[in-house]
PDB file of N, CA and C in Angstrom:
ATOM      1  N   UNK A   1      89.657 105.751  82.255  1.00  0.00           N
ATOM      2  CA  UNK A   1      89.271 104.786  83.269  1.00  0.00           C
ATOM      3  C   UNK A   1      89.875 105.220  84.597  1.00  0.00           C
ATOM      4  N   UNK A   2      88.886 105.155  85.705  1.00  0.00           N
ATOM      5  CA  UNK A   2      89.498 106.037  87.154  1.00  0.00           C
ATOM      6  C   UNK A   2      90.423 104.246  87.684  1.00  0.00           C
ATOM      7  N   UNK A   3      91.064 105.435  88.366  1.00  0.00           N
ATOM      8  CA  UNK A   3      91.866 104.555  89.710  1.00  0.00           C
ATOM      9  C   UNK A   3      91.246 103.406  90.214  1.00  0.00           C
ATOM     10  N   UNK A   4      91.276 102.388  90.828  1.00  0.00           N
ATOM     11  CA  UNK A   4      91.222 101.193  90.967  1.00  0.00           C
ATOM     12  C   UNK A   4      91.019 101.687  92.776  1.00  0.00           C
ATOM     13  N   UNK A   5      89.831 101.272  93.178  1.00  0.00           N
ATOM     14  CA  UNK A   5      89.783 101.362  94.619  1.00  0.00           C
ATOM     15  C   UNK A   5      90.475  99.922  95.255  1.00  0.00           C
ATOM     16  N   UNK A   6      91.254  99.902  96.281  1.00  0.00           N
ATOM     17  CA  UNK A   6      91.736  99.068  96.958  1.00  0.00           C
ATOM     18  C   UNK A   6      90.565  99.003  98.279  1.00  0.00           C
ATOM     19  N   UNK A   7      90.685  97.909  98.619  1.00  0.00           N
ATOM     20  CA  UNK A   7      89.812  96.976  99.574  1.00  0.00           C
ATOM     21  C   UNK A   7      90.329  96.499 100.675  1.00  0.00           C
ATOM     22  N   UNK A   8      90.416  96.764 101.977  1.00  0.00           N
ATOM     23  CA  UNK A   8      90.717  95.982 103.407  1.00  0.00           C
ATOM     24  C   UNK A   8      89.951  95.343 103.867  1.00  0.00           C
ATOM     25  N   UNK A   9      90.147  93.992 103.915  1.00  0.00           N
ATOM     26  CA  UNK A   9      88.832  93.136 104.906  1.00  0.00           C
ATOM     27  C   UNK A   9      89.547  93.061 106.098  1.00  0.00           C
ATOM     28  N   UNK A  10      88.455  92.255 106.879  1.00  0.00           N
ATOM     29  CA  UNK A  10      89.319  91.388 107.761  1.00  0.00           C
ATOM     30  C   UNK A  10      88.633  90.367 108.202  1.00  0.00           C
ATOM     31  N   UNK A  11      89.878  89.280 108.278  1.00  0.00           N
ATOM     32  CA  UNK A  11      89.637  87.721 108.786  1.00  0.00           C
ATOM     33  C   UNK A  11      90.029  87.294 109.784  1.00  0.00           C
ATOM     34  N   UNK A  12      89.423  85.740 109.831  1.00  0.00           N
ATOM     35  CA  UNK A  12      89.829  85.191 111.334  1.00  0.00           C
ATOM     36  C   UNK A  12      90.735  84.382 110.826  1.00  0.00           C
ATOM     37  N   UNK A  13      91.088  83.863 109.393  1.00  0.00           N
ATOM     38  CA  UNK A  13      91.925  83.041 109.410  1.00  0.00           C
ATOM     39  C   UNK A  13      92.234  83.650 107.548  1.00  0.00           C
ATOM     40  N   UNK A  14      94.094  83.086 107.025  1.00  0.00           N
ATOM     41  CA  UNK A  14      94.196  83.528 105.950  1.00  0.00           C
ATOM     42  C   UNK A  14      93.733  82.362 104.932  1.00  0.00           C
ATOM     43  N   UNK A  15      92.478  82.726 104.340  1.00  0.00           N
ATOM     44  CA  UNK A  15      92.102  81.721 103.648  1.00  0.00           C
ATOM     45  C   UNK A  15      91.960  82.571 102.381  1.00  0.00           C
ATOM     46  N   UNK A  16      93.016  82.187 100.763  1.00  0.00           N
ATOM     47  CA  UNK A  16      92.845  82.897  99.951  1.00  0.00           C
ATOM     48  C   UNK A  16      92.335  82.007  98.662  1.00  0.00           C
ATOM     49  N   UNK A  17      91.438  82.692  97.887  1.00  0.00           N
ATOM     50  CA  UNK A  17      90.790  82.244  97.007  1.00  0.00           C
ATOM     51  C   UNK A  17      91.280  82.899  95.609  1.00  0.00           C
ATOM     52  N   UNK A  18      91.565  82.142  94.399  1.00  0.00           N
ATOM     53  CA  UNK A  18      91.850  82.488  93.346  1.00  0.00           C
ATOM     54  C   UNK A  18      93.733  82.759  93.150  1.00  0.00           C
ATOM     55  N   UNK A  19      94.182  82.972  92.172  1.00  0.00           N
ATOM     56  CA  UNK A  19      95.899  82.461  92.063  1.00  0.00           C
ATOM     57  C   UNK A  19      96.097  83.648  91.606  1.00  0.00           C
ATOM     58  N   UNK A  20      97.313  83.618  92.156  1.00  0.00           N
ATOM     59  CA  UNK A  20      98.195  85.366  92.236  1.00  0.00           C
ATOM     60  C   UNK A  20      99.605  85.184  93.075  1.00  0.00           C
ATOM     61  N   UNK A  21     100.440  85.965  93.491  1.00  0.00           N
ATOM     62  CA  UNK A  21     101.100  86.191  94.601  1.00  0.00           C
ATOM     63  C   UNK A  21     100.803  87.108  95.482  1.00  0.00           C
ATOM     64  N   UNK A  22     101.243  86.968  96.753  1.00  0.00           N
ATOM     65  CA  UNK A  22     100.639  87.362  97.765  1.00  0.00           C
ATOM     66  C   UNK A  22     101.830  87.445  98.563  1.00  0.00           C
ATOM     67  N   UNK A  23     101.726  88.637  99.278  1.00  0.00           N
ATOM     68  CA  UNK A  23     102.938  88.762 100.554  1.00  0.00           C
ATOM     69  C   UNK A  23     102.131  88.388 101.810  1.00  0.00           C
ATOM     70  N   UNK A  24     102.945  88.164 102.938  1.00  0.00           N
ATOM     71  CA  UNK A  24     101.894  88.053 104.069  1.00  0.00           C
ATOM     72  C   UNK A  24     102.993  88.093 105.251  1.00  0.00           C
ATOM     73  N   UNK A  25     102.223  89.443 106.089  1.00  0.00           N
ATOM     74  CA  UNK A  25     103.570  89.623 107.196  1.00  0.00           C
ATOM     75  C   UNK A  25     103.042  89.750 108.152  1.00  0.00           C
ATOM     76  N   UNK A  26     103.357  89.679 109.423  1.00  0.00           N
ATOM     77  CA  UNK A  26     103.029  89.704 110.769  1.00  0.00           C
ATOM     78  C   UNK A  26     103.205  91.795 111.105  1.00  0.00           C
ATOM     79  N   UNK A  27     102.023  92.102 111.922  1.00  0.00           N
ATOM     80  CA  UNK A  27     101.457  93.636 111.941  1.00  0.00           C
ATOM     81  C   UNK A  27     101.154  93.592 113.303  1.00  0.00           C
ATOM     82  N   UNK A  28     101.665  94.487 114.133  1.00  0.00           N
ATOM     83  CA  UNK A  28     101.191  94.957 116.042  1.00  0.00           C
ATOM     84  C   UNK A  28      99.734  94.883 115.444  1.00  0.00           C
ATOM     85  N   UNK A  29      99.107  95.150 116.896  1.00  0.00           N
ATOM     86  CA  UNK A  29      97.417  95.116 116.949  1.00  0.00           C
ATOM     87  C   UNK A  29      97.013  96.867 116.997  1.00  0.00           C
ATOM     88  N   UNK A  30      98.530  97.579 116.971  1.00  0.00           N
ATOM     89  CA  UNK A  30      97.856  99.082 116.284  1.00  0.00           C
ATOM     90  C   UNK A  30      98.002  99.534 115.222  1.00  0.00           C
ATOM     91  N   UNK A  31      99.240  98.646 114.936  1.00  0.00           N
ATOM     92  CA  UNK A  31      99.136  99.033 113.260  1.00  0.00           C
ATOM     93  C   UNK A  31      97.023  98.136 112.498  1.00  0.00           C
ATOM     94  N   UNK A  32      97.057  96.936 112.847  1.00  0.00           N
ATOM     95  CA  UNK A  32      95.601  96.141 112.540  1.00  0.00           C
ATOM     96  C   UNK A  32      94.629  97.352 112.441  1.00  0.00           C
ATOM     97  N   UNK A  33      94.445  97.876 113.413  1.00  0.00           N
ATOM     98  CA  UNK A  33      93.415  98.843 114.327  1.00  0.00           C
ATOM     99  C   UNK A  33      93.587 100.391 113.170  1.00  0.00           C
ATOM    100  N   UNK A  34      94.740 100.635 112.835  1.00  0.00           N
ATOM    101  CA  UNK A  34      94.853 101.822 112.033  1.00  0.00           C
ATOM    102  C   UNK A  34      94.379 101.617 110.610  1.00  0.00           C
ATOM    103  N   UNK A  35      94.978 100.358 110.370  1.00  0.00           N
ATOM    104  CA  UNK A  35      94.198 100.298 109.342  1.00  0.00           C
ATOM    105  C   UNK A  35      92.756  99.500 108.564  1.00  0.00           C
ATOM    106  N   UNK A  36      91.826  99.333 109.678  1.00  0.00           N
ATOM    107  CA  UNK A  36      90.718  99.245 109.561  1.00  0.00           C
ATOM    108  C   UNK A  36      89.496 100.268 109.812  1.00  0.00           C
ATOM    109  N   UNK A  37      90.475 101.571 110.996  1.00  0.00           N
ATOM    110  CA  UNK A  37      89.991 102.429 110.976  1.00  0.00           C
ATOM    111  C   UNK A  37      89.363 103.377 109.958  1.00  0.00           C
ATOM    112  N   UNK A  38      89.937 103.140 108.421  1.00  0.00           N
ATOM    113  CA  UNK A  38      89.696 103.535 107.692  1.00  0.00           C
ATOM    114  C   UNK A  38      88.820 103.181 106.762  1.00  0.00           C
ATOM    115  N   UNK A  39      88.204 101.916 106.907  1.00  0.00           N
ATOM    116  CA  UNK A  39      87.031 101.569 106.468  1.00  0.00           C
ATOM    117  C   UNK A  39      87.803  99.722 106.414  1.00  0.00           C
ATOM    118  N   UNK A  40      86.479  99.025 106.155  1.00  0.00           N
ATOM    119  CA  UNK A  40      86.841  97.887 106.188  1.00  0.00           C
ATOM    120  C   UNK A  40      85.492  96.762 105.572  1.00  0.00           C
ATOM    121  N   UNK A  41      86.102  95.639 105.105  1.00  0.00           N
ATOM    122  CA  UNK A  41      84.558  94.663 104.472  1.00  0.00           C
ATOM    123  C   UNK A  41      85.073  93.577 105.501  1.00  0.00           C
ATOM    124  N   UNK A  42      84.187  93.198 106.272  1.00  0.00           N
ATOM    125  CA  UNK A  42      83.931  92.217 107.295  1.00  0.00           C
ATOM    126  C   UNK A  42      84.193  90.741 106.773  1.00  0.00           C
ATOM    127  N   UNK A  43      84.752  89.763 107.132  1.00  0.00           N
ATOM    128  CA  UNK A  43      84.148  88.482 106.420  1.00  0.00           C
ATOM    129  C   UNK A  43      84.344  87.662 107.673  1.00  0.00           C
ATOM    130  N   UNK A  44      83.848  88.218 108.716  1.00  0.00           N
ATOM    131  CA  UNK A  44      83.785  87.658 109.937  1.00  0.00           C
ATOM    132  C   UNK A  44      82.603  86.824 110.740  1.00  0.00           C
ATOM    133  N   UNK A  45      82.112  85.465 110.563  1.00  0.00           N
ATOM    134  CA  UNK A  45      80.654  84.737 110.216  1.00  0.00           C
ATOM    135  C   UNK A  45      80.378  84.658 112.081  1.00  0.00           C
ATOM    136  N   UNK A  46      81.336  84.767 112.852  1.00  0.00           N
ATOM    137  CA  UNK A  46      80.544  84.528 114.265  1.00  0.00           C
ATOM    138  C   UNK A  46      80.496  85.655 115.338  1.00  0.00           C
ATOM    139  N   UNK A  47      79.554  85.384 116.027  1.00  0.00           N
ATOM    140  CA  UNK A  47      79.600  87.128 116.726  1.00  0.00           C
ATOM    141  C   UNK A  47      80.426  87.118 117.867  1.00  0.00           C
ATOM    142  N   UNK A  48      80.733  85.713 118.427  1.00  0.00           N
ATOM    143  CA  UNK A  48      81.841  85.909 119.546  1.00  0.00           C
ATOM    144  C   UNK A  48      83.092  86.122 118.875  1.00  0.00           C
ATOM    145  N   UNK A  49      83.579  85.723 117.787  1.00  0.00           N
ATOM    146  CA  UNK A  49      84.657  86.335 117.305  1.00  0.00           C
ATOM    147  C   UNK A  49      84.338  87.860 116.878  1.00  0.00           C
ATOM    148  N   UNK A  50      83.367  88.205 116.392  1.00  0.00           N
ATOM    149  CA  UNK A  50      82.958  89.843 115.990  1.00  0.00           C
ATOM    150  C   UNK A  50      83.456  90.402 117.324  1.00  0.00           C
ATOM    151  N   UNK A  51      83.117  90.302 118.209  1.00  0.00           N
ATOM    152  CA  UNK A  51      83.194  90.762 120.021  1.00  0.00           C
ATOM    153  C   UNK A  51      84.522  90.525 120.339  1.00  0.00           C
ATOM    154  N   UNK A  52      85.258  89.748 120.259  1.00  0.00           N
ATOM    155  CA  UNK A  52      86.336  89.652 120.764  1.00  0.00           C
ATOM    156  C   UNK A  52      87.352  90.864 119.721  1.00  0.00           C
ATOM    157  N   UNK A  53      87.347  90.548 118.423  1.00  0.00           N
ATOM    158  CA  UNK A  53      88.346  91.628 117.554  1.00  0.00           C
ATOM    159  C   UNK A  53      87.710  92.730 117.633  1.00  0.00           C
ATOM    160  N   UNK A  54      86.709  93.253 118.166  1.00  0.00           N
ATOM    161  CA  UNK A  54      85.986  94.714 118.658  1.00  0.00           C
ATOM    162  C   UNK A  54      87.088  95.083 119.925  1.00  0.00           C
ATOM    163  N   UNK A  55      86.754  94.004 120.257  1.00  0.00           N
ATOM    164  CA  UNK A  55      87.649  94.615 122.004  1.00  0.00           C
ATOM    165  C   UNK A  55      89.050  94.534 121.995  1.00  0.00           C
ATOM    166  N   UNK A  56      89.364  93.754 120.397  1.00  0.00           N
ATOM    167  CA  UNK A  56      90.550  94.289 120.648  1.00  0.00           C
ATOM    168  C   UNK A  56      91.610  95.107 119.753  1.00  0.00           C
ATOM    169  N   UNK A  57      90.685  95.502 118.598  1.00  0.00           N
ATOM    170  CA  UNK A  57      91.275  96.729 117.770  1.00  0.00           C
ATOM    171  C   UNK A  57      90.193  97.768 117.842  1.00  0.00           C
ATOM    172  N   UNK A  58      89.251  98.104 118.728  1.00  0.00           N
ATOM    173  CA  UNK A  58      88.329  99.042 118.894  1.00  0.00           C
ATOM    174  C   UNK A  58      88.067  99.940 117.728  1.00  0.00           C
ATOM    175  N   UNK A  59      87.137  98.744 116.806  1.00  0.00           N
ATOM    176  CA  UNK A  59      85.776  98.636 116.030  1.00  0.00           C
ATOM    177  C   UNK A  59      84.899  98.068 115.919  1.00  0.00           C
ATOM    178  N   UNK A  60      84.341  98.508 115.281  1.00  0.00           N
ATOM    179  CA  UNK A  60      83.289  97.629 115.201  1.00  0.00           C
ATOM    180  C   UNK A  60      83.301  96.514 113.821  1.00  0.00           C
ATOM    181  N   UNK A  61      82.914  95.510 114.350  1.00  0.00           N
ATOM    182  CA  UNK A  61      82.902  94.258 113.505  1.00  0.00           C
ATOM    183  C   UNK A  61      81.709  93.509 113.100  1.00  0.00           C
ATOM    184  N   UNK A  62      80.603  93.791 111.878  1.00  0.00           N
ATOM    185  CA  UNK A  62      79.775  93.420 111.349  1.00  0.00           C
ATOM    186  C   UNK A  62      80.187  92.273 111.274  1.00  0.00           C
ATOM    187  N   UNK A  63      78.837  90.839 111.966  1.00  0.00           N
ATOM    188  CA  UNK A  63      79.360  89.982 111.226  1.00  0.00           C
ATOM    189  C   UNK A  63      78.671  89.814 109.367  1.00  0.00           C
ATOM    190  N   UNK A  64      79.080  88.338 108.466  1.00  0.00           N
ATOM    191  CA  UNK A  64      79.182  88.876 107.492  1.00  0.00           C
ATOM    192  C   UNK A  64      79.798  86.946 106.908  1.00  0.00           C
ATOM    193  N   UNK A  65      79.269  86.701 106.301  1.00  0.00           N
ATOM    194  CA  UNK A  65      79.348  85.557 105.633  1.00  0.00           C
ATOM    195  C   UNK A  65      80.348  85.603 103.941  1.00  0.00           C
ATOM    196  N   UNK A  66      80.583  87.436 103.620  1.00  0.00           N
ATOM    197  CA  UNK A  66      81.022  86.988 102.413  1.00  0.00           C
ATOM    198  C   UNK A  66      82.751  86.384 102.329  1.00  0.00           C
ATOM    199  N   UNK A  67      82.602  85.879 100.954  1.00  0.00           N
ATOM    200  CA  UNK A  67      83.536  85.144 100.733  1.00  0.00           C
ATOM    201  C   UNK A  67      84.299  86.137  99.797  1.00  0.00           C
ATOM    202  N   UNK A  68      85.850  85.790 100.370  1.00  0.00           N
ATOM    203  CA  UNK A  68      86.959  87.256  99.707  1.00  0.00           C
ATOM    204  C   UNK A  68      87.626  86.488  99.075  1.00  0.00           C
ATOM    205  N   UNK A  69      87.728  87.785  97.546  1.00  0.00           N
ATOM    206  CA  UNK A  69      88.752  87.304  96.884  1.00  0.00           C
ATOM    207  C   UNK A  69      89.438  88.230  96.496  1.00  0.00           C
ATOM    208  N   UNK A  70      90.801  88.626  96.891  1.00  0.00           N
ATOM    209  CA  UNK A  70      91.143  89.473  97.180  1.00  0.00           C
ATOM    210  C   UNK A  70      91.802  90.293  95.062  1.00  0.00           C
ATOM    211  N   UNK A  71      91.890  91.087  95.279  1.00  0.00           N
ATOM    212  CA  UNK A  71      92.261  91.490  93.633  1.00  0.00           C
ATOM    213  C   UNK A  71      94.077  92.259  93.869  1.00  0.00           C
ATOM    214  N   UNK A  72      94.561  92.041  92.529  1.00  0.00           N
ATOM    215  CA  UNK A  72      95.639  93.276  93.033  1.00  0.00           C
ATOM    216  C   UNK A  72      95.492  94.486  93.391  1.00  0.00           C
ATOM    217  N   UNK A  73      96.403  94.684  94.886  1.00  0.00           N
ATOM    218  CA  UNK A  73      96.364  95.483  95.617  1.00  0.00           C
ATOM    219  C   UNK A  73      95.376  95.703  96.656  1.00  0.00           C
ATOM    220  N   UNK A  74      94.684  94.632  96.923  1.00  0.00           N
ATOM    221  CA  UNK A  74      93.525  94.305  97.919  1.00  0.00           C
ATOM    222  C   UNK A  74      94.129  94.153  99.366  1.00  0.00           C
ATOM    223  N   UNK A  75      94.261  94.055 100.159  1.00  0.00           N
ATOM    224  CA  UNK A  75      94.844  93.728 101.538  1.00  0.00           C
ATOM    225  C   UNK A  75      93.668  92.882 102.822  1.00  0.00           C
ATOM    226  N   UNK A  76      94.565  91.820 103.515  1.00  0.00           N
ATOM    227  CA  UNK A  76      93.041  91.492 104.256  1.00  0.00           C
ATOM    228  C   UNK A  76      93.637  91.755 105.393  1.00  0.00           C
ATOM    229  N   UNK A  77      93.881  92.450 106.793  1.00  0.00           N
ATOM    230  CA  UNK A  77      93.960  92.136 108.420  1.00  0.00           C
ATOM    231  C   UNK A  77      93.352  90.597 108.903  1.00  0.00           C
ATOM    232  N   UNK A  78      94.397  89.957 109.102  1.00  0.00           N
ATOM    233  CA  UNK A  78      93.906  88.661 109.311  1.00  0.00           C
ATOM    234  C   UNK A  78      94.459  88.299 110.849  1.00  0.00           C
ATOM    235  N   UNK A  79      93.551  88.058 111.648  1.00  0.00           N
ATOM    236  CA  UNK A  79      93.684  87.720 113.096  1.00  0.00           C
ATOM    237  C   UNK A  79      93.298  86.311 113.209  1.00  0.00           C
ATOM    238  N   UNK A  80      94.156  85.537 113.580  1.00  0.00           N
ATOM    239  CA  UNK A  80      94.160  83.798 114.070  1.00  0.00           C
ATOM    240  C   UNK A  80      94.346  84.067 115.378  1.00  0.00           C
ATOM    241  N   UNK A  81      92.677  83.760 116.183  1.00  0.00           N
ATOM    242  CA  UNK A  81      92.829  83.246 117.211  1.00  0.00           C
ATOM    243  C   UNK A  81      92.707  81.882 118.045  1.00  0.00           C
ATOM    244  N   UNK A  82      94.161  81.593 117.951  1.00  0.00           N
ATOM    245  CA  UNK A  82      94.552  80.465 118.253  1.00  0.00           C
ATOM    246  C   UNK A  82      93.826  79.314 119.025  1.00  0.00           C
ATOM    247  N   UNK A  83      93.801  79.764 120.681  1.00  0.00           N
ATOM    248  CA  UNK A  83      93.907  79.202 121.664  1.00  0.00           C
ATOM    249  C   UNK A  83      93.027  79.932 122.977  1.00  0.00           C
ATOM    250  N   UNK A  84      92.338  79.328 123.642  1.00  0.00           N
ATOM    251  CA  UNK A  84      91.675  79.773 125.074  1.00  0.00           C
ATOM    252  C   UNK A  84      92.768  79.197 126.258  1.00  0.00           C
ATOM    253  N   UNK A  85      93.018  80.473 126.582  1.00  0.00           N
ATOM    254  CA  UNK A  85      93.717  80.083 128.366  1.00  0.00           C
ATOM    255  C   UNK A  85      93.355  79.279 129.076  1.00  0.00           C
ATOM    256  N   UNK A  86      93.895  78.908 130.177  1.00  0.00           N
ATOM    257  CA  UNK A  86      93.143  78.292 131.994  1.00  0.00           C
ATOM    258  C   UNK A  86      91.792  78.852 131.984  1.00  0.00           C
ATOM    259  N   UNK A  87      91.604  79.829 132.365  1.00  0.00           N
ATOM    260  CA  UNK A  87      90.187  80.242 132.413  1.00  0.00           C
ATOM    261  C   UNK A  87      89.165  80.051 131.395  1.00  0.00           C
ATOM    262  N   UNK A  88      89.430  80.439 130.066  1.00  0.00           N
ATOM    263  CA  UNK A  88      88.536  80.156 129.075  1.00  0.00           C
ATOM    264  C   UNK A  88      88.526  81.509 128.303  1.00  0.00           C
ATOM    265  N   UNK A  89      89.709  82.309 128.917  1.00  0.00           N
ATOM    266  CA  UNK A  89      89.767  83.764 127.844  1.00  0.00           C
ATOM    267  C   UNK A  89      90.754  83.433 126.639  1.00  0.00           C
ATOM    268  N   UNK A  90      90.663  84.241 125.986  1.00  0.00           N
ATOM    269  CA  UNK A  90      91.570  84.106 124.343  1.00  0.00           C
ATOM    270  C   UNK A  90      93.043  84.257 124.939  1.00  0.00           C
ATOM    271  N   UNK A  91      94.036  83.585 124.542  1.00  0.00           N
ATOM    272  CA  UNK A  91      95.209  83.646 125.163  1.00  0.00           C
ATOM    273  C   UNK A  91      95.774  84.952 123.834  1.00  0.00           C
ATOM    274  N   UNK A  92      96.187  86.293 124.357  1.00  0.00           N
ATOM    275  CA  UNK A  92      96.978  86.916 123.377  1.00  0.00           C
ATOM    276  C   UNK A  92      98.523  86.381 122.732  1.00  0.00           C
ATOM    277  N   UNK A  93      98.595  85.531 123.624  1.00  0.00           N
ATOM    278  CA  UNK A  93     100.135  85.053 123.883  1.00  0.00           C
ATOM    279  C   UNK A  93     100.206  84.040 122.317  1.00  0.00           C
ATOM    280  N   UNK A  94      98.740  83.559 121.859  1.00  0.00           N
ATOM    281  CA  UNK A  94      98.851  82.392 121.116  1.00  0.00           C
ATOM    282  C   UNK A  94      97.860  82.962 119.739  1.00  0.00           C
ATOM    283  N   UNK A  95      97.771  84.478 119.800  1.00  0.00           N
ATOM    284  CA  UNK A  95      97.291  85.450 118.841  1.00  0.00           C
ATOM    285  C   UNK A  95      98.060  85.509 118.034  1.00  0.00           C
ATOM    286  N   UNK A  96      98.072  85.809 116.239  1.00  0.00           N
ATOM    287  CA  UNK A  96      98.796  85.864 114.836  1.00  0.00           C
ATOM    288  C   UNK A  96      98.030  86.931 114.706  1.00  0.00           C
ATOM    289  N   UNK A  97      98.908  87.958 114.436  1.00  0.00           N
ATOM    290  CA  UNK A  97      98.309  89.055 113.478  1.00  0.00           C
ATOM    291  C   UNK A  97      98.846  89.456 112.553  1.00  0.00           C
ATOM    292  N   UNK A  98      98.346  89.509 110.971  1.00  0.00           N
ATOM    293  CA  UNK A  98      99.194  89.368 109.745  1.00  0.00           C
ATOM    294  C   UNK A  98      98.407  90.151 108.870  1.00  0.00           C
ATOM    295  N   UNK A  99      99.290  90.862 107.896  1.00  0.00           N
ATOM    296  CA  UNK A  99      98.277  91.368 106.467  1.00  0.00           C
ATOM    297  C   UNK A  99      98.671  90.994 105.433  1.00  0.00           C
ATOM    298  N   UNK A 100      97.575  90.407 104.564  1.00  0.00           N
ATOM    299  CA  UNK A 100      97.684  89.584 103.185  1.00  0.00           C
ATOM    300  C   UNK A 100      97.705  90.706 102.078  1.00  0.00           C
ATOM    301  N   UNK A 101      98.723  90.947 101.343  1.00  0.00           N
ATOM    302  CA  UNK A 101      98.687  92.031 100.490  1.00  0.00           C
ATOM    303  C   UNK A 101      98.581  91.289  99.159  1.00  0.00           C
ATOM    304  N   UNK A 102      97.607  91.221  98.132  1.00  0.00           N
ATOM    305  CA  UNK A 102      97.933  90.302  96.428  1.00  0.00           C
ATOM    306  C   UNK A 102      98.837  91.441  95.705  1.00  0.00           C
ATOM    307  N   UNK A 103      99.492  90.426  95.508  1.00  0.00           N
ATOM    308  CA  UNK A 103     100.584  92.082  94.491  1.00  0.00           C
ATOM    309  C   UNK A 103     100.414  91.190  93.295  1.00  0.00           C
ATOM    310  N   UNK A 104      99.802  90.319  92.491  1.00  0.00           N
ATOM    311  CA  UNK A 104      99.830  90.180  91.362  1.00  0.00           C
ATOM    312  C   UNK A 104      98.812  88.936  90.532  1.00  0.00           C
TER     313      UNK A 104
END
């Protein structure tokens, strides 16, 4: 039986489905960016959020309705964007960036 492929999504919020343990740590927006560079499953449902995490880990972001459940050793890049500034831009200041790892 081969190796077990591991899976990176990414979300707008950490919403996990099914029981396990799970680590979950706060990640810069180049570590995010490095590792989506390497491939990634979308579960990102709106296109102004698709547009905004494009512009700001420079990829591209299919949007994408599926629903994740992550398996051991799955990982998700999960970006909570919080809050809109004075003007009406995304405040970075009030940005979470975290990766959900299931270890079991």
């Amino acid at each position: 039986m081969g190796a077990k492929t591991v899976t990176i999504y990414l979300m707008s919020s950490p919403s996990l489905r099914g029981f396990g343990e799970y680590s979950y740590k706060p990640i810069s927006v180049e570590e995010a960016s490095g590792l989506l560079k390497g491939g990634f499953v979308s579960a990102i449902r709106y296109q102004w959020i698709a547009d905004t995490l494009r512009d700001l880990l420079g990829v591209h972001v299919p949007i994408s309705r599926k629903e994740v459940k992550l398996e051991v050793g799955d990982s998700a890049v999960v970006v909570e964007l919080a809050e809109l500034d004075r003007t009406g831009n995304l405040s970075k200041a009030s940005m979470c960036i975290g990766l959900i790892t299931k270890t079991t």
